[in-house]
C-alpha atoms as a PDB file:
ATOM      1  CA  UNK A   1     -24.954  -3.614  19.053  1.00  0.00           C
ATOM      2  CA  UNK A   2     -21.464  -3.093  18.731  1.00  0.00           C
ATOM      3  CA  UNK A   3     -19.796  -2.655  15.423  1.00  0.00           C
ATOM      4  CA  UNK A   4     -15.825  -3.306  14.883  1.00  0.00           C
ATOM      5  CA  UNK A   5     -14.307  -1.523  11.939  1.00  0.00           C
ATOM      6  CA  UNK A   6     -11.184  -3.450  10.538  1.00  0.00           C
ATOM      7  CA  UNK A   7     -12.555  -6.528  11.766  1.00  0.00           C
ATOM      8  CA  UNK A   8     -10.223  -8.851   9.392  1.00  0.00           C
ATOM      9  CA  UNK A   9      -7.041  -6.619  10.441  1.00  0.00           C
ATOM     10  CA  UNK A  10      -4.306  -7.831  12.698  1.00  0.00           C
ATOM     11  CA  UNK A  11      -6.356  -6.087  16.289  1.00  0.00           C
ATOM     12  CA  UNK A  12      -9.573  -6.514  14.659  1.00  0.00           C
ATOM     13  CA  UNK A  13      -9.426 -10.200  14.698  1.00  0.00           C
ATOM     14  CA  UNK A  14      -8.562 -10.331  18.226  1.00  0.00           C
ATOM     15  CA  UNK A  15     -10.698  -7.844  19.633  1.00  0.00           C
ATOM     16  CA  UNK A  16     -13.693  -9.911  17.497  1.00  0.00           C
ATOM     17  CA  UNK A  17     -12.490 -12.826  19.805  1.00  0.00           C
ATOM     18  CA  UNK A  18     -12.441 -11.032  22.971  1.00  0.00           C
ATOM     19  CA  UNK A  19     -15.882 -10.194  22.606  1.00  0.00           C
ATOM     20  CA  UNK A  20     -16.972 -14.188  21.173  1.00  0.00           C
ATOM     21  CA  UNK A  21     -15.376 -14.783  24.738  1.00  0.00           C
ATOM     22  CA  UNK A  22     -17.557 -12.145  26.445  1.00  0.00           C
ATOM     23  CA  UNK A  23     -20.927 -13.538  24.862  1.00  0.00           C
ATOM     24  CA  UNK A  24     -21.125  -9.525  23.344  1.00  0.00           C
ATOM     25  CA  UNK A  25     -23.300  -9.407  19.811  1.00  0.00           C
ATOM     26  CA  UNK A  26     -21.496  -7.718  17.019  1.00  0.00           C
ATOM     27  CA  UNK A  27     -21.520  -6.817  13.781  1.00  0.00           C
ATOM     28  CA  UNK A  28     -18.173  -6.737  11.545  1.00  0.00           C
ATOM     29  CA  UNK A  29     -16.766  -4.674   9.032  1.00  0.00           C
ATOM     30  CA  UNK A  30     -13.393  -3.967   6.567  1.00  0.00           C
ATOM     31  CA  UNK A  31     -12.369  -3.653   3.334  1.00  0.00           C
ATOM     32  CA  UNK A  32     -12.238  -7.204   2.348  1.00  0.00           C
ATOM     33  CA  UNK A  33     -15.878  -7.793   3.761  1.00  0.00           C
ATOM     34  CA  UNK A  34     -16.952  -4.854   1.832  1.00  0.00           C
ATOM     35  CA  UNK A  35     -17.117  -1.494   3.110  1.00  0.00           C
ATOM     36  CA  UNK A  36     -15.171   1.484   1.557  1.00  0.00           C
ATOM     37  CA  UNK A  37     -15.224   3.555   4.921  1.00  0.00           C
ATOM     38  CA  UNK A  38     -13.193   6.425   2.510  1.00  0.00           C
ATOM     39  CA  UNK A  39     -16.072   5.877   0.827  1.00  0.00           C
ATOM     40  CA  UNK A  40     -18.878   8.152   2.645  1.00  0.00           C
ATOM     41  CA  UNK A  41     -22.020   6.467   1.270  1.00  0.00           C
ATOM     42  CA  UNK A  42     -21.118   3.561   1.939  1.00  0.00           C
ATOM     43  CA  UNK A  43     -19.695   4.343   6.111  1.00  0.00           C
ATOM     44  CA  UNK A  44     -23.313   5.711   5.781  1.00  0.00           C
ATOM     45  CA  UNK A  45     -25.062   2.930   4.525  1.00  0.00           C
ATOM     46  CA  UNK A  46     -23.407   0.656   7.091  1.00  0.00           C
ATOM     47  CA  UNK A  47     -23.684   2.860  10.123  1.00  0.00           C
ATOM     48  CA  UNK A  48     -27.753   3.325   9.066  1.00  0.00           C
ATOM     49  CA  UNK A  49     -27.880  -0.418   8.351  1.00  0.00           C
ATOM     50  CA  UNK A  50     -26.345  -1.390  11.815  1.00  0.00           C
ATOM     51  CA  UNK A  51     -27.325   1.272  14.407  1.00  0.00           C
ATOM     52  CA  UNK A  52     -24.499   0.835  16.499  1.00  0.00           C
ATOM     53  CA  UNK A  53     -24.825   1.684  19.886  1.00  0.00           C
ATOM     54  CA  UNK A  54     -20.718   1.293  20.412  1.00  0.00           C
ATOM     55  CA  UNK A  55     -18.011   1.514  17.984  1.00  0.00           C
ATOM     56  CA  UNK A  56     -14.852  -0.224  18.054  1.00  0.00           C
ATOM     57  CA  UNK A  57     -12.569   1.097  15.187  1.00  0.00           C
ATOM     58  CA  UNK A  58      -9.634  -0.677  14.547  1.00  0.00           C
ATOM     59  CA  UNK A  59      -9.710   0.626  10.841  1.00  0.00           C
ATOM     60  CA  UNK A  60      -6.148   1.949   9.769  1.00  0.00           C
ATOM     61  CA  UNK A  61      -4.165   2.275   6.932  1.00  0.00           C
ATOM     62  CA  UNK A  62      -0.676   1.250   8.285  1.00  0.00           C
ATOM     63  CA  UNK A  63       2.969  -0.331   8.098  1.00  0.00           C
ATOM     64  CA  UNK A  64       6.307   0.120   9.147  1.00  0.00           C
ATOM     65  CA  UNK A  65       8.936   2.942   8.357  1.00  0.00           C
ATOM     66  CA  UNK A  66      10.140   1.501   4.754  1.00  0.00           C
ATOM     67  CA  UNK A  67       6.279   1.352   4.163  1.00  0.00           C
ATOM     68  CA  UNK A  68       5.645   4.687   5.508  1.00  0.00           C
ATOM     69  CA  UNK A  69       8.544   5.928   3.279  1.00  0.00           C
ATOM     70  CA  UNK A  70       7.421   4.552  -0.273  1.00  0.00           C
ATOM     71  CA  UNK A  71       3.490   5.368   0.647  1.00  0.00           C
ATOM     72  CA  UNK A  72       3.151   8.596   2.608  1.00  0.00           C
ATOM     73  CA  UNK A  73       0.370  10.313   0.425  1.00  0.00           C
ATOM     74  CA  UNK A  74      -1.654   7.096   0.745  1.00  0.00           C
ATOM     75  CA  UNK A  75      -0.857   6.923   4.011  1.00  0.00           C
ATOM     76  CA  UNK A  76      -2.496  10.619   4.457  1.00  0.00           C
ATOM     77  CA  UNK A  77      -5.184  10.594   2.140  1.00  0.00           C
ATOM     78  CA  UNK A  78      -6.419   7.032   3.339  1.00  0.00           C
ATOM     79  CA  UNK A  79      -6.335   7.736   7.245  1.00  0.00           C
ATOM     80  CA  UNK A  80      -8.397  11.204   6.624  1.00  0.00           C
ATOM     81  CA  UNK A  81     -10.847  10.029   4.702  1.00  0.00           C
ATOM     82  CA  UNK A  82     -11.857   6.942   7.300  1.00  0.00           C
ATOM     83  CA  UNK A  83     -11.475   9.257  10.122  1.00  0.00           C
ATOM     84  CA  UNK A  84     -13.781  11.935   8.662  1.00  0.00           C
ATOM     85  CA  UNK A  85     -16.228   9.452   7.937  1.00  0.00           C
ATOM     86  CA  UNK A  86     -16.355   7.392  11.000  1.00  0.00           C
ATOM     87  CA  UNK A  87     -16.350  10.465  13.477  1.00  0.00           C
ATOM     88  CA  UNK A  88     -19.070  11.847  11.367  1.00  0.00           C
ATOM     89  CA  UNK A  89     -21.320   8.511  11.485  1.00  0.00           C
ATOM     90  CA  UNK A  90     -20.699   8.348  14.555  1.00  0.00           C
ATOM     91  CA  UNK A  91     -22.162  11.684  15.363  1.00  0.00           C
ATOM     92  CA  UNK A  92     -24.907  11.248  12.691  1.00  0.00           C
ATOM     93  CA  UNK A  93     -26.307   7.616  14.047  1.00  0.00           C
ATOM     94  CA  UNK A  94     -26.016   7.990  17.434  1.00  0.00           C
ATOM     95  CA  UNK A  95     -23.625   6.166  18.636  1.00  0.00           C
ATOM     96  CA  UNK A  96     -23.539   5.952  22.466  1.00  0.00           C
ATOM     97  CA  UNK A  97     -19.213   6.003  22.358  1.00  0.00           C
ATOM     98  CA  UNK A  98     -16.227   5.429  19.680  1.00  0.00           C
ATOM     99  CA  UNK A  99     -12.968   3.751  21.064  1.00  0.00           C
ATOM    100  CA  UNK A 100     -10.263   4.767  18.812  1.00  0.00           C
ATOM    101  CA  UNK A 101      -6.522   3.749  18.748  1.00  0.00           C
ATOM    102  CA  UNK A 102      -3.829   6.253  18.484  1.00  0.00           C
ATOM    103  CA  UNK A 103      -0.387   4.882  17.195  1.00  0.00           C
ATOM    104  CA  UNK A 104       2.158   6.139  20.188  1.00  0.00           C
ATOM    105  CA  UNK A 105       4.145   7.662  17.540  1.00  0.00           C
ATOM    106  CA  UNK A 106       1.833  10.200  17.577  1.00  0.00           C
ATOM    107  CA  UNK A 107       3.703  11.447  20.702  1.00  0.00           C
ATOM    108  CA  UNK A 108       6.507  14.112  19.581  1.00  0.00           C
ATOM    109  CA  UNK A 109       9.587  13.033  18.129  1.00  0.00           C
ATOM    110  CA  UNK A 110      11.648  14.308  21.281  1.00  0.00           C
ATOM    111  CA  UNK A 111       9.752  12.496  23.612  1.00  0.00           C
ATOM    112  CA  UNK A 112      11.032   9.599  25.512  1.00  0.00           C
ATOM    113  CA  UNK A 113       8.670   8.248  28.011  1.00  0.00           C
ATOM    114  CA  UNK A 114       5.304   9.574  26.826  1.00  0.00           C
ATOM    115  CA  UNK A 115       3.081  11.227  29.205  1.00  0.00           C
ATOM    116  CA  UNK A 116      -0.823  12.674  28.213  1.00  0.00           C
ATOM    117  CA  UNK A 117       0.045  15.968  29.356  1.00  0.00           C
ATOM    118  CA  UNK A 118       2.891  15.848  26.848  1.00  0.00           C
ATOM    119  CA  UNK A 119       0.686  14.841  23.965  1.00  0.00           C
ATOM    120  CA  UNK A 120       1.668  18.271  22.712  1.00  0.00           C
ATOM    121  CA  UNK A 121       5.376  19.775  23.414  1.00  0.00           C
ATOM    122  CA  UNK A 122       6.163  19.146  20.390  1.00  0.00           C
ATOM    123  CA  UNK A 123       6.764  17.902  16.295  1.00  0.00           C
ATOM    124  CA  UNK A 124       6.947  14.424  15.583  1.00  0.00           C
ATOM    125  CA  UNK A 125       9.454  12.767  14.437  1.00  0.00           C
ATOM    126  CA  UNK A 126      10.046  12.555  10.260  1.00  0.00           C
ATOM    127  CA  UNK A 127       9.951   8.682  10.206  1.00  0.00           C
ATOM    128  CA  UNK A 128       6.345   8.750  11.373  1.00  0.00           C
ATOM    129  CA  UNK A 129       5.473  11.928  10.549  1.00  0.00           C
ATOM    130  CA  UNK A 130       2.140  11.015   8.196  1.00  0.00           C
ATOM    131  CA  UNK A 131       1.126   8.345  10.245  1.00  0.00           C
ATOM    132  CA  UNK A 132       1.313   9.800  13.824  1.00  0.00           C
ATOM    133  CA  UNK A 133      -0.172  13.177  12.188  1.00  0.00           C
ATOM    134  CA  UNK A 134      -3.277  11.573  10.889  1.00  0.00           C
ATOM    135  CA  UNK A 135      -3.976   9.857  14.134  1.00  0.00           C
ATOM    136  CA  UNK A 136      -3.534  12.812  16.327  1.00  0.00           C
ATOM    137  CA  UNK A 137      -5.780  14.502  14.026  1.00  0.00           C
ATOM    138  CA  UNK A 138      -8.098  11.848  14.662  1.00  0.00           C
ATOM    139  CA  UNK A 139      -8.083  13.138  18.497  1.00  0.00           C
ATOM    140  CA  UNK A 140      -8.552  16.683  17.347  1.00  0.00           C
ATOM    141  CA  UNK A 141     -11.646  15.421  15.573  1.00  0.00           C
ATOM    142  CA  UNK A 142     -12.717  13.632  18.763  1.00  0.00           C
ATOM    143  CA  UNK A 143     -12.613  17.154  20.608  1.00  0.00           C
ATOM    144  CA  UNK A 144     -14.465  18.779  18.358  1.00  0.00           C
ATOM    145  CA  UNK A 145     -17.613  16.532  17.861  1.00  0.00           C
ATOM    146  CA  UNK A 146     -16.890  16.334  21.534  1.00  0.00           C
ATOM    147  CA  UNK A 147     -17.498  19.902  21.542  1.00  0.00           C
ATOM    148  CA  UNK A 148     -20.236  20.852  19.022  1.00  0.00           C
ATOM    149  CA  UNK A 149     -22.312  17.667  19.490  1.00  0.00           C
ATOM    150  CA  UNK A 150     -21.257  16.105  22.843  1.00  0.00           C
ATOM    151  CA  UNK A 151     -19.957  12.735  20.845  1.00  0.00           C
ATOM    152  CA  UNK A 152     -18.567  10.237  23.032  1.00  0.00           C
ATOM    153  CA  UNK A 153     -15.393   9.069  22.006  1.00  0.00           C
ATOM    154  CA  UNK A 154     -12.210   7.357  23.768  1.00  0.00           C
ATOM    155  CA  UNK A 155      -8.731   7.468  22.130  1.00  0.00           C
ATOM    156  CA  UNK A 156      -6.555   4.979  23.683  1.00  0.00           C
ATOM    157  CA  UNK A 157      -2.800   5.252  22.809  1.00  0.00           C
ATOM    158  CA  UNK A 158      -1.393   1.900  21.914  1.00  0.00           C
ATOM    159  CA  UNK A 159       2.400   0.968  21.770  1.00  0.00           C
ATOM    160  CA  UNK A 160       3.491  -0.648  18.574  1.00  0.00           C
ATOM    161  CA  UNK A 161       1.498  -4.446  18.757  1.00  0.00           C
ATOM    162  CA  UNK A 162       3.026  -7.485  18.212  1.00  0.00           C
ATOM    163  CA  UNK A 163       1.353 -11.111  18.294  1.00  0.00           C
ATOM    164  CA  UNK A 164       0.142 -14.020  16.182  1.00  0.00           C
ATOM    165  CA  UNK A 165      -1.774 -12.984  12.570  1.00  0.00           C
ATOM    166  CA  UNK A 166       0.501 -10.049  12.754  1.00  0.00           C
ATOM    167  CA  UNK A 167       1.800  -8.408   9.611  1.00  0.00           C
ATOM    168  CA  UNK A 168       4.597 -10.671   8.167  1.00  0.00           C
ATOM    169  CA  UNK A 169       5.627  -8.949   5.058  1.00  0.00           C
ATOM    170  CA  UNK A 170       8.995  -6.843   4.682  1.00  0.00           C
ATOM    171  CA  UNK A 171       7.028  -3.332   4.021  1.00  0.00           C
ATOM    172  CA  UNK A 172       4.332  -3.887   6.339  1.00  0.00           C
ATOM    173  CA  UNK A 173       5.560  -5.398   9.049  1.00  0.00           C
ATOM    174  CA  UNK A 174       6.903  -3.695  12.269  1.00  0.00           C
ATOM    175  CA  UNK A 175       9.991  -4.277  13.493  1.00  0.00           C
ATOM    176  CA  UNK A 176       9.229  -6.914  15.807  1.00  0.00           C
ATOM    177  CA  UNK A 177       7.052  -9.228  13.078  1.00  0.00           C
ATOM    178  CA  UNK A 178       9.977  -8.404  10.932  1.00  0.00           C
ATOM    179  CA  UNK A 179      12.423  -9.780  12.500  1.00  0.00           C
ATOM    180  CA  UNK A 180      10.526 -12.701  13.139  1.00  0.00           C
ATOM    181  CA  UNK A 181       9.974 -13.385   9.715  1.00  0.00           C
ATOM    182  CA  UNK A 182      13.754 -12.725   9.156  1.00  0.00           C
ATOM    183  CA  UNK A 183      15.314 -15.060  11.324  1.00  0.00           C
ATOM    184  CA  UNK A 184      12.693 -17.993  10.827  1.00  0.00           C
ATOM    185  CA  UNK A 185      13.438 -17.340   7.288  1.00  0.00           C
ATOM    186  CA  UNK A 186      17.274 -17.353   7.404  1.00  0.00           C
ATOM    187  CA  UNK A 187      16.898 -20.464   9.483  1.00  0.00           C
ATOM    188  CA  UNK A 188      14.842 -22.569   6.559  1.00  0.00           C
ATOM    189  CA  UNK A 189      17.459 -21.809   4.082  1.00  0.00           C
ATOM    190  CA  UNK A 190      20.291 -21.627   6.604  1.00  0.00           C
ATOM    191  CA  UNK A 191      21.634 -18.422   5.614  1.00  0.00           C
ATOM    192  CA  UNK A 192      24.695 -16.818   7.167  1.00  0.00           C
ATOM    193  CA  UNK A 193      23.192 -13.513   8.286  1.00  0.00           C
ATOM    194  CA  UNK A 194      20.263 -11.705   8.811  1.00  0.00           C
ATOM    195  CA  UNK A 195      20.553  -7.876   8.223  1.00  0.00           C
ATOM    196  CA  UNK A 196      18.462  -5.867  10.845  1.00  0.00           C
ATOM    197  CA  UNK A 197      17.824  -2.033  10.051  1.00  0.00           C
ATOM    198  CA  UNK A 198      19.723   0.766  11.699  1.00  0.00           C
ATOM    199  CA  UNK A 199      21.680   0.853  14.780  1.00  0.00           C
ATOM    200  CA  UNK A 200      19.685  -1.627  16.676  1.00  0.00           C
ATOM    201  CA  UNK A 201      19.668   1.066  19.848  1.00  0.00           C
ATOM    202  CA  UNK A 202      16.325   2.483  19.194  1.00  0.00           C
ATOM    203  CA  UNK A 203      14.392   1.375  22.654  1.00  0.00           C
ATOM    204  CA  UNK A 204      10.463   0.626  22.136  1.00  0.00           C
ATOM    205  CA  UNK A 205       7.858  -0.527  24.087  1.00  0.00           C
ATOM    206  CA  UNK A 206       5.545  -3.198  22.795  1.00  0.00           C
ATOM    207  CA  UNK A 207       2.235  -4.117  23.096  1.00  0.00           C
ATOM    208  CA  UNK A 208       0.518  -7.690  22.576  1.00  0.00           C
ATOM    209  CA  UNK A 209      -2.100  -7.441  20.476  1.00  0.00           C
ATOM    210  CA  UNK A 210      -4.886  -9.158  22.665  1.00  0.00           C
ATOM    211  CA  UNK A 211      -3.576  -7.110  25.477  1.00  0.00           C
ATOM    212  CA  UNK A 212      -4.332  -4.217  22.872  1.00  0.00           C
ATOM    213  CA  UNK A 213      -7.698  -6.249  21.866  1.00  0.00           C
ATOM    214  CA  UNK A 214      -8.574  -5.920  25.797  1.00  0.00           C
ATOM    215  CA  UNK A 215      -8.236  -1.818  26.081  1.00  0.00           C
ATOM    216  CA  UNK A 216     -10.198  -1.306  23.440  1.00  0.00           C
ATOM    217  CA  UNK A 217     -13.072  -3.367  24.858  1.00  0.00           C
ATOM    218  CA  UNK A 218     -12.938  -2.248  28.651  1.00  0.00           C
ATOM    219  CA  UNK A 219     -12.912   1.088  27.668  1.00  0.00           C
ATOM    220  CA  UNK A 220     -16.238   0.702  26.030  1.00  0.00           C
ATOM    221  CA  UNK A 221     -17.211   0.651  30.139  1.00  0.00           C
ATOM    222  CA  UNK A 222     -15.303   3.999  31.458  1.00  0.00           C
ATOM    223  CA  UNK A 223     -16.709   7.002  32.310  1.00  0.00           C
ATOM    224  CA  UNK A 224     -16.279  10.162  29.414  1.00  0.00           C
ATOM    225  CA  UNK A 225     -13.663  10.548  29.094  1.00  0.00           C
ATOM    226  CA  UNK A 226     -12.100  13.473  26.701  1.00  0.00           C
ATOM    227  CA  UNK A 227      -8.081  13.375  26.949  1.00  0.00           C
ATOM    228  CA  UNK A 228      -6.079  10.771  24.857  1.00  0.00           C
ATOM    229  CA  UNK A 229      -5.664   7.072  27.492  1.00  0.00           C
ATOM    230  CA  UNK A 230      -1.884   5.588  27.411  1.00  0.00           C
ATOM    231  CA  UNK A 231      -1.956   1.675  27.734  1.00  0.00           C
ATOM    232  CA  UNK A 232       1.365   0.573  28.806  1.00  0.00           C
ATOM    233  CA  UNK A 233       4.059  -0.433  31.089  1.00  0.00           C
ATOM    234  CA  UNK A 234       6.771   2.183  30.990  1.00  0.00           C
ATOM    235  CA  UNK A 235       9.499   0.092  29.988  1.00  0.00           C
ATOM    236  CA  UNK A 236      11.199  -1.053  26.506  1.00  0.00           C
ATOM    237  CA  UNK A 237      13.559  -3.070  24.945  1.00  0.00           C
ATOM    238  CA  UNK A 238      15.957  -1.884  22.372  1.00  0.00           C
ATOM    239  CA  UNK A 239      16.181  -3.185  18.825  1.00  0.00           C
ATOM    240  CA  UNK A 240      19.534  -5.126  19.410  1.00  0.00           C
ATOM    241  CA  UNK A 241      18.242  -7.410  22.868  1.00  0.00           C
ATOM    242  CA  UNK A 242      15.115  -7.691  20.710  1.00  0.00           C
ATOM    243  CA  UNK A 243      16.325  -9.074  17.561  1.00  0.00           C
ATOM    244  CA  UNK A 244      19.038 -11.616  19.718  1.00  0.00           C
ATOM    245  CA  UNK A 245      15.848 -12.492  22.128  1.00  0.00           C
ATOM    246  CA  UNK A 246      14.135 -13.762  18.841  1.00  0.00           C
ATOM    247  CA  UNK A 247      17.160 -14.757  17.120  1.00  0.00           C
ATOM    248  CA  UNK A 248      17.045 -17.570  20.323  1.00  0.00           C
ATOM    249  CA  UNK A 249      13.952 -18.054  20.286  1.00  0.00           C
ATOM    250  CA  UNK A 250      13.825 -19.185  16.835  1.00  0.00           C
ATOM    251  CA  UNK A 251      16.864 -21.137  16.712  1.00  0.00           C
ATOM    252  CA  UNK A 252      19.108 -19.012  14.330  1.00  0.00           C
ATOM    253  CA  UNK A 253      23.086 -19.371  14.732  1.00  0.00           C
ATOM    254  CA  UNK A 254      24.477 -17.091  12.271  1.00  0.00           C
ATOM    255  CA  UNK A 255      25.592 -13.998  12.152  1.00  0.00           C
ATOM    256  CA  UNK A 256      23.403 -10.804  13.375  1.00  0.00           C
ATOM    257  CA  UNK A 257      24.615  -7.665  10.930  1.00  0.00           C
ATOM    258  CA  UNK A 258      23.138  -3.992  11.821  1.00  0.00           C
ATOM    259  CA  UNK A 259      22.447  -2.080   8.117  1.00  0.00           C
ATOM    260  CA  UNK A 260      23.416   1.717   9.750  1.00  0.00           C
ATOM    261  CA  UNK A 261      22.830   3.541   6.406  1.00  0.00           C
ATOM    262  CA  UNK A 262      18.918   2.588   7.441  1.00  0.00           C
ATOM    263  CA  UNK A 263      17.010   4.664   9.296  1.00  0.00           C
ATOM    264  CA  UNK A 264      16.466   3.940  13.407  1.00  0.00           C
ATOM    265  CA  UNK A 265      13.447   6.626  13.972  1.00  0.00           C
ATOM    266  CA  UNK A 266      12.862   7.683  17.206  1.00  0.00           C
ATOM    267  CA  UNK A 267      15.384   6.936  19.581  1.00  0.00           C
ATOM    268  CA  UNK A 268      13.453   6.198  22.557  1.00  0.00           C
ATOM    269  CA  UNK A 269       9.734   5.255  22.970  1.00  0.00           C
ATOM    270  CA  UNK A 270       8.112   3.885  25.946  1.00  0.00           C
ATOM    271  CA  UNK A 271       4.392   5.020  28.183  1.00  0.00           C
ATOM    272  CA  UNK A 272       3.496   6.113  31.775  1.00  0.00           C
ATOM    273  CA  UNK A 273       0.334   3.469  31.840  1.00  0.00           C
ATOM    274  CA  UNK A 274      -0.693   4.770  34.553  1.00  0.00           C
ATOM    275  CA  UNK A 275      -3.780   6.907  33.498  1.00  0.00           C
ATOM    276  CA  UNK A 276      -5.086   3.936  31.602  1.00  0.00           C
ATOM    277  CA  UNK A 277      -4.221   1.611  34.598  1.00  0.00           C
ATOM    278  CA  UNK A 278      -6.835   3.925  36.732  1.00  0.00           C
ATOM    279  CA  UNK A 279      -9.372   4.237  34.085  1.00  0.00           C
ATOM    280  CA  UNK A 280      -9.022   0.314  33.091  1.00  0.00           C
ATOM    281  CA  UNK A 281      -8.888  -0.870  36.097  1.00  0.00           C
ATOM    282  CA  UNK A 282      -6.355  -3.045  34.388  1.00  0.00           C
ATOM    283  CA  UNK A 283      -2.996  -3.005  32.456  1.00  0.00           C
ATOM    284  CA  UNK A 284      -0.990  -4.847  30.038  1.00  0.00           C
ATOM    285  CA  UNK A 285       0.100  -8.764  31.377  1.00  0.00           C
ATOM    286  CA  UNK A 286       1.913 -10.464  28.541  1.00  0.00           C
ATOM    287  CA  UNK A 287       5.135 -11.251  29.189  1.00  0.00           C
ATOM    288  CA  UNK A 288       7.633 -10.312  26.298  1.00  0.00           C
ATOM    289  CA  UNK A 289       9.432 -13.585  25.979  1.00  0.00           C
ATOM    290  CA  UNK A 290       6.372 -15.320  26.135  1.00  0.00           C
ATOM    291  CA  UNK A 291       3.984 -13.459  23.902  1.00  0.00           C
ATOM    292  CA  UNK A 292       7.132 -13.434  21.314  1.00  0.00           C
ATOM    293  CA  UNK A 293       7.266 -17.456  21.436  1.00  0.00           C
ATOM    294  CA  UNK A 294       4.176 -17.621  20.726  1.00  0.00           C
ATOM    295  CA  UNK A 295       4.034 -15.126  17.985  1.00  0.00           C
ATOM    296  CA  UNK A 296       6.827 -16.997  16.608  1.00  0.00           C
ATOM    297  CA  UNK A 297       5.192 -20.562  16.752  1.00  0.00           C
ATOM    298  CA  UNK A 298       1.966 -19.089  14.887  1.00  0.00           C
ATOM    299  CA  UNK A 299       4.302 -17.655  12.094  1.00  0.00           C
ATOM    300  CA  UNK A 300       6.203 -21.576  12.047  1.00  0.00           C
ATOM    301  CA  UNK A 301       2.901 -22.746  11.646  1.00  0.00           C
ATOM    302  CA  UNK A 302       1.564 -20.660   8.778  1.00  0.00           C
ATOM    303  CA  UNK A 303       4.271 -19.679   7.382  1.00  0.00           C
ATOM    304  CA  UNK A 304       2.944 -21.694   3.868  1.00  0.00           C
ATOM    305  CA  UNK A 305      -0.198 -19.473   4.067  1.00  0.00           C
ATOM    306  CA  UNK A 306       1.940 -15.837   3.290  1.00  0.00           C
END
């Protein structure tokens, strides 16, 4: 049996379909279905109830950098407690493996194209400071069961995800479901502008979410593996070619206007795939343009729903 924590979450959902698709039995889980997993009774209860031979945790407490800024003791505090419980449950019940995303800003602040053996040279960077702490510690955790009890558990480091159901609220959102809901927004009431945060050079790679949904179950297959897995292509696209590349897509013609007293973060984020390529056997396919059309046609149709 496999059980997928944050089940009704924006990878949750996908990686639920990507196993309907394989014919794999599973058993859900979140918040909304239920189950406190800061709450360790309750991850008990559950993890007793289902026996789970794999888990799939796509649990997080998350949003983007204005988020990050107005919660950062939730965003601690929440993380910690789901992490503490689900590697200990995990131990506990006797689960056969764990695959856990880690956030690439857990990489160091300095670092531009993120390599595993680089995992450590470094702090990370303020904007992300909570978040990419918490799931780093989530990886020490990992080592440790991995050490004391022999607990099977693969981290896979994700770039930021983009992709229909995403996040389309101004605090949660990343940048790239952001501007999304920006520009189809300014387009409705036929705005002039559309304000886009910081400098608009920050380069990033990203990730579509059922090419995210697809690590997460092939690496239930791998061999043990201890050290953190990139999943990526190596290359980005910076804020400014993003937001005009959606800005197109959508339809928009007025005017694009870059708010500099906002933060950018990092400057530069993108990840040697390569490791995850070998173990995977596989590695990201969506094309950009593509996977953003479509994210943008989901978001024109439901649009009423948010």
């Amino acid at each position: 049996m496999i059980l997928v924590t944050g089940a009704t979450g924006f990878l949750g959902k996908r990686v639920c379909r990507k196993l309907d698709t394989l014919g794999l039995k599973y058993t859900r889980t979140s918040l909304s279905l239920g189950v406190d997993l800061r709450d360790r009774a309750a991850t008990q209860k559950l993890f007793e109830s289902v026996k789970p031979h794999y888990v799939l945790n796509c649990a997080a407490y998350v949003g983007g950098i204005q988020f990050g800024q107005k919660h950062p003791v939730e965003l601690f505090q929440n993380n910690l407690q789901m992490s503490l419980n689900l590697l200990e449950c995990t131990q506990k019940y006797g689960a056969q493996r764990m695959v856990n995303p880690i956030s690439n800003c857990a990489y160091p602040g300095k670092a531009t194209f993120f390599k595993e053996e680089e995992f450590w040279d470094g702090p990370l960077h303020e904007s992300v400071l909570v978040y990419g702490f918490v799931r780093k510690a989530f990886w020490v955790g990992s080592w440790a069961y991995q050490k004391q009890f022999g607990t099977d558990i693969v981290n896979i480091i994700l770039s930021n995800m983009y992709g229909p159901e995403d996040h389309f609220e101004e605090e949660r959102s990343h940048a790239l479901g952001a501007l999304i809901m920006k520009f189809a927004k300014a387009k409705k009431e036929n705005a002039p502008h559309v304000v886009v945060w910081g400098t608009g050079s920050p380069v990033r790679e990203w990730l579509h979410v059922d090419d995210g949904a697809e690590a997460m179950v092939r690496a239930m297959e791998i061999a043990p593996y201890g050290d953190p897995v990139n999943v990526g292509v190596g290359h980005g696209i910076s804020i400014k070619d993003l937001a005009l590349m959606i800005k197109e897509i959508v339809g928009y013609s007025g005017q694009l206007i870059f708010d500099t007293s906002k933060p950018d973060g990092a400057p530069y984020k993108t990840v040697d795939g390569s490791t995850g390529k070998r173990l995977l056997n596989w590695a990201p396919e969506t094309d950009l343009l593509l996977g953003i059309s479509a994210a943008v046609e989901w978001y024109n149709t439901n649009v009423d729903h948010f």
